[in-house]
C-alpha atoms as a PDB file:
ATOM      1  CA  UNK A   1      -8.255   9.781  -8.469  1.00  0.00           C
ATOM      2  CA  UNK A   2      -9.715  12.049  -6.105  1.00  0.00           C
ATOM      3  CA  UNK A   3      -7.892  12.527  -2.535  1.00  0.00           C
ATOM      4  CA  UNK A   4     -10.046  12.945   0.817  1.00  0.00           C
ATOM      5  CA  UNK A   5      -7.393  14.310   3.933  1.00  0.00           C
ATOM      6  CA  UNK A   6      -9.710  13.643   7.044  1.00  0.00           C
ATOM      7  CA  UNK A   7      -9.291  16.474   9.270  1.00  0.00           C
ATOM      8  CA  UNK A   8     -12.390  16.852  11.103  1.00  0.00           C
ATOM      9  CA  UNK A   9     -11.645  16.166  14.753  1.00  0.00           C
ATOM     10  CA  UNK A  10     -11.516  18.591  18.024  1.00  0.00           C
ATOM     11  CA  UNK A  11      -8.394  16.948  19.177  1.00  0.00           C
ATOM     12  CA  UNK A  12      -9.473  17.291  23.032  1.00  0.00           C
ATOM     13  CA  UNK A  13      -6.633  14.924  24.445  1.00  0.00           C
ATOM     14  CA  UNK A  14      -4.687  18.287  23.097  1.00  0.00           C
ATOM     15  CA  UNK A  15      -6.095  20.941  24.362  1.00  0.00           C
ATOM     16  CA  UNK A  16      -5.451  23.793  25.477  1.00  0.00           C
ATOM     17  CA  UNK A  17      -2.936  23.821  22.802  1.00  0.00           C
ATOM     18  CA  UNK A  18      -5.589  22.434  19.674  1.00  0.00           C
ATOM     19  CA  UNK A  19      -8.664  24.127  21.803  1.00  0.00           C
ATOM     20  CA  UNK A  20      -8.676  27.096  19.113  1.00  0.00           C
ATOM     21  CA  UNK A  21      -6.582  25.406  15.952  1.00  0.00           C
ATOM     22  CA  UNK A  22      -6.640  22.054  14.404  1.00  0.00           C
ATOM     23  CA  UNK A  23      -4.225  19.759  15.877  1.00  0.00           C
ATOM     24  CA  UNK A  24      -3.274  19.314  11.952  1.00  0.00           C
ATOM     25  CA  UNK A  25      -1.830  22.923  12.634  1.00  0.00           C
ATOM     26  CA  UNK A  26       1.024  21.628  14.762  1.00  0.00           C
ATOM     27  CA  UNK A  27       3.998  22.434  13.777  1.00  0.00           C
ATOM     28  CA  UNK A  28       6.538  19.936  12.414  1.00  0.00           C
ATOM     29  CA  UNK A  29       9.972  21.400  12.105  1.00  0.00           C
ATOM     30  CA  UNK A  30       9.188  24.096   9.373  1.00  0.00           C
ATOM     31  CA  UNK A  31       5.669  22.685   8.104  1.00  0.00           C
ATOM     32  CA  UNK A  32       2.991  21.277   9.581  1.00  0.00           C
ATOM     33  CA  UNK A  33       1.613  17.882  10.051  1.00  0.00           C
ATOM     34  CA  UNK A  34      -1.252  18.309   7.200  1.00  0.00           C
ATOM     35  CA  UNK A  35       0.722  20.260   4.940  1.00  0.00           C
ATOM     36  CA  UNK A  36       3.592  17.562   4.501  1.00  0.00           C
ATOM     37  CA  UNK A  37       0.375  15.624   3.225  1.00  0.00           C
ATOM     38  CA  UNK A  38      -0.295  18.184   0.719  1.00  0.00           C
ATOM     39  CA  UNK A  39       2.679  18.755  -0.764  1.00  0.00           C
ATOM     40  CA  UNK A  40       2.701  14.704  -1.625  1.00  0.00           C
ATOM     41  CA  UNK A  41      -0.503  15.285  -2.803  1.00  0.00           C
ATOM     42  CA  UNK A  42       0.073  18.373  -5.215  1.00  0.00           C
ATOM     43  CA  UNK A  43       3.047  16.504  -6.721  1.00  0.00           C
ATOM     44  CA  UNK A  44       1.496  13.415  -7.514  1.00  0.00           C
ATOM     45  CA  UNK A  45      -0.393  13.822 -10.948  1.00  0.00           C
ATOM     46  CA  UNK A  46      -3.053  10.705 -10.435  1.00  0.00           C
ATOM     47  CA  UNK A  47      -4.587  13.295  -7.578  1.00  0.00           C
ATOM     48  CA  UNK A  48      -6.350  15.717  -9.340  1.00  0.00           C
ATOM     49  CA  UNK A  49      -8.615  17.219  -6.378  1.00  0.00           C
ATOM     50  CA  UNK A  50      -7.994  16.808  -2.902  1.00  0.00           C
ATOM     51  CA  UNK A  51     -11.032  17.704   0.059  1.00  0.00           C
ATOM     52  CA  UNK A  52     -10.210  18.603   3.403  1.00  0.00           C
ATOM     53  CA  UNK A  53     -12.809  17.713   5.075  1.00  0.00           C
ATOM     54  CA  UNK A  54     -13.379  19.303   8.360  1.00  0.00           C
ATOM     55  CA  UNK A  55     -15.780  20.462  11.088  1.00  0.00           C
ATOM     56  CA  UNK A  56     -17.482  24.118  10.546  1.00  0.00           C
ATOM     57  CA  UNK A  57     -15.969  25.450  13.727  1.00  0.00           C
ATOM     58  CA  UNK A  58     -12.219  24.800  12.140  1.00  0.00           C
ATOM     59  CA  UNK A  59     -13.743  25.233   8.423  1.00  0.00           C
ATOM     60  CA  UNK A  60     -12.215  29.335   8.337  1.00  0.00           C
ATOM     61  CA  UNK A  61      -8.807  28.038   9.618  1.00  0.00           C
ATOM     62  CA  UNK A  62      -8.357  26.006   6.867  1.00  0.00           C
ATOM     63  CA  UNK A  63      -9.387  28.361   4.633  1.00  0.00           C
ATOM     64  CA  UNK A  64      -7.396  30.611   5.280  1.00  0.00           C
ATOM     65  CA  UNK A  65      -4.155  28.143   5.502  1.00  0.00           C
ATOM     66  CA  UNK A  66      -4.667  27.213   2.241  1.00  0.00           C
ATOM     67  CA  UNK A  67      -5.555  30.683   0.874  1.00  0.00           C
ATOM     68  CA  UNK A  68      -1.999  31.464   2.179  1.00  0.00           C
ATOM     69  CA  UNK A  69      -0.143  28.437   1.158  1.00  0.00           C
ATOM     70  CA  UNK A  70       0.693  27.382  -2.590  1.00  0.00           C
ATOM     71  CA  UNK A  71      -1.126  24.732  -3.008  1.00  0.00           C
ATOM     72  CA  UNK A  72      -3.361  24.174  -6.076  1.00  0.00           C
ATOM     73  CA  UNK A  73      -5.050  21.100  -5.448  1.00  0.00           C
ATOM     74  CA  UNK A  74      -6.735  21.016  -1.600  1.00  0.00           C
ATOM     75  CA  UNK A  75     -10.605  22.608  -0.925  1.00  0.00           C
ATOM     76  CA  UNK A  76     -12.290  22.635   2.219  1.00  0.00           C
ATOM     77  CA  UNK A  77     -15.743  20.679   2.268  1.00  0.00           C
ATOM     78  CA  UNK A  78     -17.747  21.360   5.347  1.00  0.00           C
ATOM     79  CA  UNK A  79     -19.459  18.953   8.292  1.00  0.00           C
ATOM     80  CA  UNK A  80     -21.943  20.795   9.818  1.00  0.00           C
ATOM     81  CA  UNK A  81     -21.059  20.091  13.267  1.00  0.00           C
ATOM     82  CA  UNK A  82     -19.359  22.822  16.020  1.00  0.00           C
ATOM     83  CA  UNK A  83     -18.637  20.261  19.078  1.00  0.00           C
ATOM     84  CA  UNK A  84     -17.285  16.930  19.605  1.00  0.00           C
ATOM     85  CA  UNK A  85     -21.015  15.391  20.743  1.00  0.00           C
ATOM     86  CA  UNK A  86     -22.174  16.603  17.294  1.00  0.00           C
ATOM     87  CA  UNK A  87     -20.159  14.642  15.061  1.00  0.00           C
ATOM     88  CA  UNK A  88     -21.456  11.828  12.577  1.00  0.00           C
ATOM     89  CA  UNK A  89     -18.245   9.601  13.015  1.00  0.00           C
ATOM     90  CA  UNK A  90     -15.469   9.611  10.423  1.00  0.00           C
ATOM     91  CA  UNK A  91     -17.524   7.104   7.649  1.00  0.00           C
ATOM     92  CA  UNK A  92     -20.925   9.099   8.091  1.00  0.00           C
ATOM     93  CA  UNK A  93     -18.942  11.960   7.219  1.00  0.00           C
ATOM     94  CA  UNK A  94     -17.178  10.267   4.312  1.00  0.00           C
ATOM     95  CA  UNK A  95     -20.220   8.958   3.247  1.00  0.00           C
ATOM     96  CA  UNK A  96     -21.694  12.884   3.554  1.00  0.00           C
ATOM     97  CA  UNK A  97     -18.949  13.855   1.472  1.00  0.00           C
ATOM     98  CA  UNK A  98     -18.876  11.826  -1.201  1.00  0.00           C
ATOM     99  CA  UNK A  99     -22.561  12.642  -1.680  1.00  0.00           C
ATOM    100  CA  UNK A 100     -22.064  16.097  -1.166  1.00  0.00           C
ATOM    101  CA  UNK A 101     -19.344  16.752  -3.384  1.00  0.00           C
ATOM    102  CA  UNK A 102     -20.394  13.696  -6.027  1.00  0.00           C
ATOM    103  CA  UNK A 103     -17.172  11.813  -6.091  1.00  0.00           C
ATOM    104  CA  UNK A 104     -17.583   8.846  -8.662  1.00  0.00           C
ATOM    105  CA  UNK A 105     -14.254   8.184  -8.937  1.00  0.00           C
ATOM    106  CA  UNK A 106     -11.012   5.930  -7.083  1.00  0.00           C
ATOM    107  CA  UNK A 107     -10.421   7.548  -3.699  1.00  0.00           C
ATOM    108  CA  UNK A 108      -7.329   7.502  -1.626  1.00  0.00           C
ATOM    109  CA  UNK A 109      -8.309   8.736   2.178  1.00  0.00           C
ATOM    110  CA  UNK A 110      -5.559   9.894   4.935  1.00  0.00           C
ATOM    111  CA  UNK A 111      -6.280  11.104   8.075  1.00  0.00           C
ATOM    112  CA  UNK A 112      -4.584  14.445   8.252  1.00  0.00           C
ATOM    113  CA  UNK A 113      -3.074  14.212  11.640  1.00  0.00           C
ATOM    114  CA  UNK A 114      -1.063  11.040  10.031  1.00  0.00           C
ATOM    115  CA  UNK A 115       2.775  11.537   9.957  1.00  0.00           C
ATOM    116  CA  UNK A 116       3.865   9.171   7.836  1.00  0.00           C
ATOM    117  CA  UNK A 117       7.573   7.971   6.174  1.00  0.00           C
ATOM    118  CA  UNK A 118       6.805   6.407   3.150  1.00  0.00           C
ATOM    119  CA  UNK A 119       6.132   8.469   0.019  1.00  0.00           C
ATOM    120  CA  UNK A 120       2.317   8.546  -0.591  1.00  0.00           C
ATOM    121  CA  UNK A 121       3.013   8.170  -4.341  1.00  0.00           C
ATOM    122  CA  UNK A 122       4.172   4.065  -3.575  1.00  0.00           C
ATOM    123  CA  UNK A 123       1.551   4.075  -1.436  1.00  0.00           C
ATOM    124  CA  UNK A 124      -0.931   4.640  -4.589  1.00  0.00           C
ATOM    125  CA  UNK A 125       1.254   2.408  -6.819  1.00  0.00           C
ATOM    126  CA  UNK A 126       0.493  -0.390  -5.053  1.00  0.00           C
ATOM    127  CA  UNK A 127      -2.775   0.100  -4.971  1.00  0.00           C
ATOM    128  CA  UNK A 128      -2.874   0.563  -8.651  1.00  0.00           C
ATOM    129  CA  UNK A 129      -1.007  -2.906  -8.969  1.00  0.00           C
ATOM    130  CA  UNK A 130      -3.707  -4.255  -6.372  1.00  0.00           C
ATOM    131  CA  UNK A 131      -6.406  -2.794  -8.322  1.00  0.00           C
ATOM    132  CA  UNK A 132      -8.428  -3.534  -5.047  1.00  0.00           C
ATOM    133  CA  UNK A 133      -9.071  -1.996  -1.788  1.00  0.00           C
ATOM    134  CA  UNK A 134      -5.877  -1.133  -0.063  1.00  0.00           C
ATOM    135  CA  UNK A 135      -5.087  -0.045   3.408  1.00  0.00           C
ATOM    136  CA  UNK A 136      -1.740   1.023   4.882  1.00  0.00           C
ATOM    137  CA  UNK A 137      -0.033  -1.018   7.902  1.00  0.00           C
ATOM    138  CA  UNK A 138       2.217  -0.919  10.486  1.00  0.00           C
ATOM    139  CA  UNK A 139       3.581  -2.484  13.268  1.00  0.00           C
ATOM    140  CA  UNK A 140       3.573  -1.040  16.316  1.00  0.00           C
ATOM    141  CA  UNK A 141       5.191  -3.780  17.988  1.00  0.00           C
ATOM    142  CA  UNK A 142       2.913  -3.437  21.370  1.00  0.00           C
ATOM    143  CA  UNK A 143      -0.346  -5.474  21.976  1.00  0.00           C
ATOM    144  CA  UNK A 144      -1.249  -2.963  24.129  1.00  0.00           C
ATOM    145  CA  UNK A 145      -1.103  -0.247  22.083  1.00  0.00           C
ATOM    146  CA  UNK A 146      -2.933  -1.933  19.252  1.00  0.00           C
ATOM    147  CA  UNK A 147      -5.481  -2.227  21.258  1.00  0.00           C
ATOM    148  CA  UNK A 148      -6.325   1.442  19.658  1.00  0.00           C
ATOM    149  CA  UNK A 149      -6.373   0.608  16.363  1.00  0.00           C
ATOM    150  CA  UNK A 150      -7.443  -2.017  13.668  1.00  0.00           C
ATOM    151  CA  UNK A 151      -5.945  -5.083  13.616  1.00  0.00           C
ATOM    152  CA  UNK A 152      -4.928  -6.764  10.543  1.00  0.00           C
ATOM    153  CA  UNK A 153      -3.827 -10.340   9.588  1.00  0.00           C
ATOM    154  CA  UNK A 154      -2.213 -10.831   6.133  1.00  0.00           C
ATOM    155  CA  UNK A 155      -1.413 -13.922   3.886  1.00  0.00           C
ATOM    156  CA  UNK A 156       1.111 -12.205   1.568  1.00  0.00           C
ATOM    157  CA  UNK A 157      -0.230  -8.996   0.825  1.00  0.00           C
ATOM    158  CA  UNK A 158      -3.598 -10.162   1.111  1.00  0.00           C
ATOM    159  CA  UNK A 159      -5.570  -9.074   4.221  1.00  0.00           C
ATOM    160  CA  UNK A 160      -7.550 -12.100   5.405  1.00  0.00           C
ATOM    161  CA  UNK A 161      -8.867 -10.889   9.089  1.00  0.00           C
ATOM    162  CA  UNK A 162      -9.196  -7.436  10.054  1.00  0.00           C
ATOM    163  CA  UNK A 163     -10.531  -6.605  13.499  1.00  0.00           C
ATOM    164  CA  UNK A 164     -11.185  -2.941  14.306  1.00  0.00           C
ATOM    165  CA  UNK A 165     -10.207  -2.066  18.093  1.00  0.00           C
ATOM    166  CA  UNK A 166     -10.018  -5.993  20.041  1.00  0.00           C
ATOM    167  CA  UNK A 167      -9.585  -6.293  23.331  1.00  0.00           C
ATOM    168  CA  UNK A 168      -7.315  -9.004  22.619  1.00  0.00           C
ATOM    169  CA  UNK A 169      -5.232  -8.405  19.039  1.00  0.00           C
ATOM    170  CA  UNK A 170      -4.223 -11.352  17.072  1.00  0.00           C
ATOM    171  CA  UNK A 171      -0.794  -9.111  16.127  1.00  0.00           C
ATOM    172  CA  UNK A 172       0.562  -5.795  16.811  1.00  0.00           C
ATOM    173  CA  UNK A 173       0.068  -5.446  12.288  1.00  0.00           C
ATOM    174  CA  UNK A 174      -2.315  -2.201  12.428  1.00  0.00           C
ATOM    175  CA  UNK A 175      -4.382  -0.304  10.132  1.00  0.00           C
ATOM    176  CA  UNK A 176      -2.934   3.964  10.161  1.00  0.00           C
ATOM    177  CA  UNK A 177      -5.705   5.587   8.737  1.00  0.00           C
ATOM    178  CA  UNK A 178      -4.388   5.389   5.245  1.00  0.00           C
ATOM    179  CA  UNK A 179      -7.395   3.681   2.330  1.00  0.00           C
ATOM    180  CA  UNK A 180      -7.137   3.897  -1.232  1.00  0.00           C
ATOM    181  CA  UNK A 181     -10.558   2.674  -2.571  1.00  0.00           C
ATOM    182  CA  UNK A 182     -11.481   2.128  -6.247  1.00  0.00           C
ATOM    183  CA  UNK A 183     -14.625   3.298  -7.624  1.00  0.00           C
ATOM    184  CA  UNK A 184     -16.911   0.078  -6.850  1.00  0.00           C
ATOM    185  CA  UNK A 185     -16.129   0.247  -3.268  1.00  0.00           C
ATOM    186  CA  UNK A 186     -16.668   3.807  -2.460  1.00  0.00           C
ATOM    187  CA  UNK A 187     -19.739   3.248  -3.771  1.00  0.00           C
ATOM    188  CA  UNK A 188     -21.049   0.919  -1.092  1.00  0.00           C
ATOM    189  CA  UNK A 189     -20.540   3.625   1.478  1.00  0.00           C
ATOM    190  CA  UNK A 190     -24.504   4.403   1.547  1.00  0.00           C
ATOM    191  CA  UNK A 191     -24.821   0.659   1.491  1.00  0.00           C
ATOM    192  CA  UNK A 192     -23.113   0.275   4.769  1.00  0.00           C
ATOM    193  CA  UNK A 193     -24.484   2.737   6.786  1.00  0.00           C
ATOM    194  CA  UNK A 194     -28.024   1.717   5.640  1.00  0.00           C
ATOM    195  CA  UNK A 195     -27.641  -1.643   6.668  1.00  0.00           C
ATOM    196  CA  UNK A 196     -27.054  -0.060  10.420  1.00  0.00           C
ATOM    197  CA  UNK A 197     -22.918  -0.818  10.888  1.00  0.00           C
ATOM    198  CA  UNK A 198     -20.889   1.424  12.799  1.00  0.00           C
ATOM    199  CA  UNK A 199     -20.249   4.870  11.614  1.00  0.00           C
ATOM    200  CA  UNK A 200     -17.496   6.072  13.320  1.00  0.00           C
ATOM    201  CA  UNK A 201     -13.765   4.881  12.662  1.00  0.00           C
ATOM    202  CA  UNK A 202     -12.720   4.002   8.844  1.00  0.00           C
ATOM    203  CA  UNK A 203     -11.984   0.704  10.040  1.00  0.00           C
ATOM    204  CA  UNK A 204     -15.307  -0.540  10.499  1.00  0.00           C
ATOM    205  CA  UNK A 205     -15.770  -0.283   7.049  1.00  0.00           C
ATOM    206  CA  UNK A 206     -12.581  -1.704   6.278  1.00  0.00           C
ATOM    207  CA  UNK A 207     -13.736  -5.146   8.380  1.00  0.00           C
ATOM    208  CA  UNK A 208     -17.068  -5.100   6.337  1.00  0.00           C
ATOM    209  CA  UNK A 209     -15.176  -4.385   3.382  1.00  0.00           C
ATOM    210  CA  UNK A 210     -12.391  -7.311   3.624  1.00  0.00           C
ATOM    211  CA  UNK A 211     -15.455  -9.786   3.306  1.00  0.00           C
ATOM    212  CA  UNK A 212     -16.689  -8.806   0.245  1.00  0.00           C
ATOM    213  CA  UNK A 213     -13.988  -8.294  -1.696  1.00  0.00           C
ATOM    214  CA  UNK A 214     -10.395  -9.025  -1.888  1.00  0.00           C
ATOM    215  CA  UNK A 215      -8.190  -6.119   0.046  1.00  0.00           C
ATOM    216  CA  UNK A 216      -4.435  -5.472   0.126  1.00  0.00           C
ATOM    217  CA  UNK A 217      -2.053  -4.224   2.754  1.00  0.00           C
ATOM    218  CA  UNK A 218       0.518  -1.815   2.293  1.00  0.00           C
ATOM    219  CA  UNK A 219       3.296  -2.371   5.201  1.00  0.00           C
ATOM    220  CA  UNK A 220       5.878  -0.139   5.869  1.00  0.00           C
ATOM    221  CA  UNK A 221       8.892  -0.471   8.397  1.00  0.00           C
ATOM    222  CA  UNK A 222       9.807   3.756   8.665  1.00  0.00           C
ATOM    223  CA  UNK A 223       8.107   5.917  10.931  1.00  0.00           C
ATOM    224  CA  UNK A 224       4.606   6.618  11.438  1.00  0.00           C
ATOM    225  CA  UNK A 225       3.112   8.963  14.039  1.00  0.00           C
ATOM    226  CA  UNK A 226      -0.871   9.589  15.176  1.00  0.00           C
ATOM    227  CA  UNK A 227      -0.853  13.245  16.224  1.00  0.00           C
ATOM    228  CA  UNK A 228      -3.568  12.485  18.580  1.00  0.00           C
ATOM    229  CA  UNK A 229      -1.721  12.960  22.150  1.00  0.00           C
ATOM    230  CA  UNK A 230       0.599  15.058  24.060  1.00  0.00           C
ATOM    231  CA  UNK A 231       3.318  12.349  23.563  1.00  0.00           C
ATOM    232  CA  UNK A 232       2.541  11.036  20.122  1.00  0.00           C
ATOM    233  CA  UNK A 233       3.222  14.870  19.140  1.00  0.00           C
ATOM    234  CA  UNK A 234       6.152  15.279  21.064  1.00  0.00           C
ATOM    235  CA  UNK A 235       7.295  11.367  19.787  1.00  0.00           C
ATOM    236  CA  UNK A 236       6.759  13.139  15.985  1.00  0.00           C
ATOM    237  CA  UNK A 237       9.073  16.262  16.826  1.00  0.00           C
ATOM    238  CA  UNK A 238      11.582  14.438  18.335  1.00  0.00           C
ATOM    239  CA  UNK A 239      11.473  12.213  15.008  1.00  0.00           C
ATOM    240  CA  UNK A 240      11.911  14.978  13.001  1.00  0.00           C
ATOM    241  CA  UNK A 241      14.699  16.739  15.031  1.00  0.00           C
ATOM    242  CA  UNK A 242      16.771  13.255  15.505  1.00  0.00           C
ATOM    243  CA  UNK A 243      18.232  14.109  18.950  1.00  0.00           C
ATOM    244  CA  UNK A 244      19.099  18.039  17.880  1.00  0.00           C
ATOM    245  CA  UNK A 245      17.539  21.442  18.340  1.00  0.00           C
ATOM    246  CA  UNK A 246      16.380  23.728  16.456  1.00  0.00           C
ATOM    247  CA  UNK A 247      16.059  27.307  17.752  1.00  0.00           C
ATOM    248  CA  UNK A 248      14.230  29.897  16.128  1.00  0.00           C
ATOM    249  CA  UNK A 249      17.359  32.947  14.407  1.00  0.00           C
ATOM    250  CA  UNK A 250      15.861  35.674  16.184  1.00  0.00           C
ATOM    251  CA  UNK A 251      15.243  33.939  19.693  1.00  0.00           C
ATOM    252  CA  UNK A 252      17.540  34.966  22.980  1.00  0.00           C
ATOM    253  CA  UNK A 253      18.869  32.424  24.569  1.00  0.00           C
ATOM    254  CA  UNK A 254      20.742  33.888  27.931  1.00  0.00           C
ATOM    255  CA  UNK A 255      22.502  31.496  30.002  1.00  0.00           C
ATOM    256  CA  UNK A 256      19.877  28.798  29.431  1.00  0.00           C
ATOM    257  CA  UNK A 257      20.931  24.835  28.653  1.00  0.00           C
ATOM    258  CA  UNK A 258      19.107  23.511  25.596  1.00  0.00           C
ATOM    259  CA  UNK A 259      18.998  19.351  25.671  1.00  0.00           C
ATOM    260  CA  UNK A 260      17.898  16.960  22.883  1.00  0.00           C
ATOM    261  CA  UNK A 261      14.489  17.563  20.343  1.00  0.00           C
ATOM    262  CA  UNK A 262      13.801  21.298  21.309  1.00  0.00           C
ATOM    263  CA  UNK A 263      12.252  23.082  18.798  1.00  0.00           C
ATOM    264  CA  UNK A 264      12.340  26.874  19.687  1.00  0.00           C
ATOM    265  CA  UNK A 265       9.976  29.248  17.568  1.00  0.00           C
ATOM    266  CA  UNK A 266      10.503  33.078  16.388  1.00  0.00           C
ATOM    267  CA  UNK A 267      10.794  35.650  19.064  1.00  0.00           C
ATOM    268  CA  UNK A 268      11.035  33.294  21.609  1.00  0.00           C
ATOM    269  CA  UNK A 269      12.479  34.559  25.036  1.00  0.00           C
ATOM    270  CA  UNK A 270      14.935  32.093  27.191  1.00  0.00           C
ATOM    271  CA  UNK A 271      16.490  33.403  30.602  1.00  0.00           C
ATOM    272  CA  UNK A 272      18.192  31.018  32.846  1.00  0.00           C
ATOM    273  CA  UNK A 273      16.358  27.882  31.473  1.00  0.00           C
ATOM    274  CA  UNK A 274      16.328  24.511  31.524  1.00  0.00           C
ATOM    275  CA  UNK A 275      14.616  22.322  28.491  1.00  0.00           C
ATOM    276  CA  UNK A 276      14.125  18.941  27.365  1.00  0.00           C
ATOM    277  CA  UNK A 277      12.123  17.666  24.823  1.00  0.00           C
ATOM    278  CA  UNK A 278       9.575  20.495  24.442  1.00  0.00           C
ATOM    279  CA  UNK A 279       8.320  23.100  22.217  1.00  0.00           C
ATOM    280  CA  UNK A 280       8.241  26.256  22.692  1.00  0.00           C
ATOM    281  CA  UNK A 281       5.399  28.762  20.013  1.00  0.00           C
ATOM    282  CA  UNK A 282       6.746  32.079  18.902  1.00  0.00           C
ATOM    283  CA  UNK A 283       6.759  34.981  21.373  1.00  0.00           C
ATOM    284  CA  UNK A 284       6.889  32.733  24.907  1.00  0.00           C
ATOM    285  CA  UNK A 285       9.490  33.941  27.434  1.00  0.00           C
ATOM    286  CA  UNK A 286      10.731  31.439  30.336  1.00  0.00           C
ATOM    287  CA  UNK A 287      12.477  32.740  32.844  1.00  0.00           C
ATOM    288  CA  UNK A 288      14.781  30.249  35.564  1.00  0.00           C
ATOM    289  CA  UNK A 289      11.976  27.814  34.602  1.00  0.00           C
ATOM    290  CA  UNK A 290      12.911  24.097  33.879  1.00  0.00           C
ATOM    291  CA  UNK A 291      10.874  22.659  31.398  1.00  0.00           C
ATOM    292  CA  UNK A 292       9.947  18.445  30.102  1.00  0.00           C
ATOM    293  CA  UNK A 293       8.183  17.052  27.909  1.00  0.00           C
ATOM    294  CA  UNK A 294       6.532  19.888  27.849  1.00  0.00           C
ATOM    295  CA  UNK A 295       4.395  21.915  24.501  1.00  0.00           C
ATOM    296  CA  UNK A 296       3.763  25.567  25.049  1.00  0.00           C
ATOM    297  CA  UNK A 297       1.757  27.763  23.460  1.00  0.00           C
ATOM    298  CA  UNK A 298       2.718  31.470  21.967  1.00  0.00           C
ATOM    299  CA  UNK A 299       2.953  34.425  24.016  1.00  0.00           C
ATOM    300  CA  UNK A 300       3.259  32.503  27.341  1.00  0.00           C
ATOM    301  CA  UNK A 301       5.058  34.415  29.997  1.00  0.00           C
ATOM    302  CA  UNK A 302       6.405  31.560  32.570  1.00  0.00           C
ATOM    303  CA  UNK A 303       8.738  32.282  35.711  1.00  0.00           C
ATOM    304  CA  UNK A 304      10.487  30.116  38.195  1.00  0.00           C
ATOM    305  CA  UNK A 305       8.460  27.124  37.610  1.00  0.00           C
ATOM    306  CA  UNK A 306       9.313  23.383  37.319  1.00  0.00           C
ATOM    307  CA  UNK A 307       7.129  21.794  34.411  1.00  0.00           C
ATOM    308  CA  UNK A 308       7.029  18.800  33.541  1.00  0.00           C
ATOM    309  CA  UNK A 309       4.516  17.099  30.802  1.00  0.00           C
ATOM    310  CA  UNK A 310       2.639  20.240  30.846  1.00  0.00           C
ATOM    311  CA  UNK A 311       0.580  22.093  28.102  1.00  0.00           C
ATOM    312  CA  UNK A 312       0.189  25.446  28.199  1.00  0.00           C
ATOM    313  CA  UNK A 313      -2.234  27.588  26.577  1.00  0.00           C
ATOM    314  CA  UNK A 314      -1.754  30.717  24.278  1.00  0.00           C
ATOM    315  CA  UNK A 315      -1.433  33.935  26.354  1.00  0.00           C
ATOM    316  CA  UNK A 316      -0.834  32.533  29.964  1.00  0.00           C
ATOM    317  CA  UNK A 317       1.323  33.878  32.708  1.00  0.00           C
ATOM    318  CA  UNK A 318       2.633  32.214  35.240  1.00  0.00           C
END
């Protein structure tokens, strides 16, 4: 089985913090929010190559990241697009890679900005039990919020309707980004395209999919977290932390009051502060500044401000 990690996007909703590094970059407690995917990846022994496939403006950061990590398993592969505007949707670029890198083989696909709870290796057993097209699902228990993803309606384990982004969902049961595909169906990706259908989010191609050929669901009850917003990061830290902190060994911390799902990085610099649910990149110093909901950047200088909900870019004083 061969293992695509989607992580191609410019993650503008993010910026300035993912202007100049892939959201997938963010830090998670110790790791990041792609490499927790890798490290299920390298351990499971069905996976024997994984592609990261990515844009060519974030192509060297990934590069590098893995040059420096352990992993055996992930290689970049390349969409040549620099900007947002330029992008061929997340199935044309599937569909490019697949080509381009002459995949003939099952194919699990996972966005990289997923953080996920369940262990990616049942996640492939029941797709091996399935021996079918299977997606993963949650509930996110909000019509609204479904509203953002695709919808899908199961008999057992059996999806029967999938609708990719209604106005009106059936259910709050959605699609995360998470497609394990055997060899027949990923090769009907050209197919698809060709015939003119939608080439931008995975689940388009799920909902063409679904009537052609019998596809499974995967539901989980854990967490899961789309890295794609200021909150949904924020949401993921305070996940991780469970209502602590965590504050970098070598930070100073001078008559400042730390509250719940702070995560405080290396040289770090806190005078008379107030935080709340924020993080705070290695070499920032706050001084008498209250911060919220708040993600900033490294080597931020900030003094005698009141933030709240704010993101603050690398190498800012205030």
């Amino acid at each position: 089985m061969k293992a695509v990690v989607l992580a191609g996007g410019y993650a503008t909703r993010l910026w300035p913090i993912t202007k100049h590094r892939p959201k997938m970059f963010l830090p998670i407690g110790e790791s990041t929010v792609i490499d927790r995917i890798f490290e299920e990846l390298e351990a499971d022994e069905r996976v024997d190559e994984v592609y990261v496939s990515t844009n060519e403006r974030f192509a060297s950061d990934f590069e590098t990241h893995l040059e420096n990590a352990s992993f055996e398993k992930p290689r970049v592969s390349v969409e040549e697009t620099t900007a947002e505007d330029e992008k061929f949707g997340v199935v044309g670029a599937l569909a490019q890679l697949i080509e381009r890198e002459g995949i003939d083989d099952d194919l699990l696909v996972i966005a990289g900005d997923n953080l996920i709870s369940f262990d990616l290796s049942d996640f492939i057993d029941a797709f091996e039990t399935n021996e079918a097209p299977t997606l993963a699902a949650y509930d996110v228990g909000s019509h609204e919020r479904a509203t953002s993803y695709g919808i899908v309606e199961l008999e057992d384990d059996r999806v029967v309707d999938f609708q990719e982004k209604p106005d009106e969902p059936k259910s709050t049961l959605v699609s995360i980004a998470c497609y394990a595909l055997p060899r027949e169906s990923v090769s009907l990706f050209p197919t698809y395209l060709e015939d003119g259908n939608n080439p931008d989010e995975p689940g388009w191609f799920i909902q063409w999919l679904q009537n052609r050929t019998p596809t499974h669901a995967y539901t989980f009850d854990e967490a899961w977290f789309d890295i794609g917003t200021p909150e949904s990061y924020l949401d993921a830290v305070a996940w991780h932390l469970d209502g602590d902190s965590r504050i970098a060994d070598d930070a100073t911390v001078e008559e400042t009051s730390i509250g719940e799902n702070v995560h405080v990085m290396p040289g770090a610099t806190l005078v008379e502060s107030n935080l709340e649910r924020s993080v705070v990149f290695p070499g920032v110093t706050l001084e008498q500044t209250s911060l919220r909901r708040s993600v900033v950047d490294r080597d931020v200088d900030i003094s005698q401000l009141d933030l709240t909900g704010a993101l603050i870019g690398a190498y800012t004083t205030i």
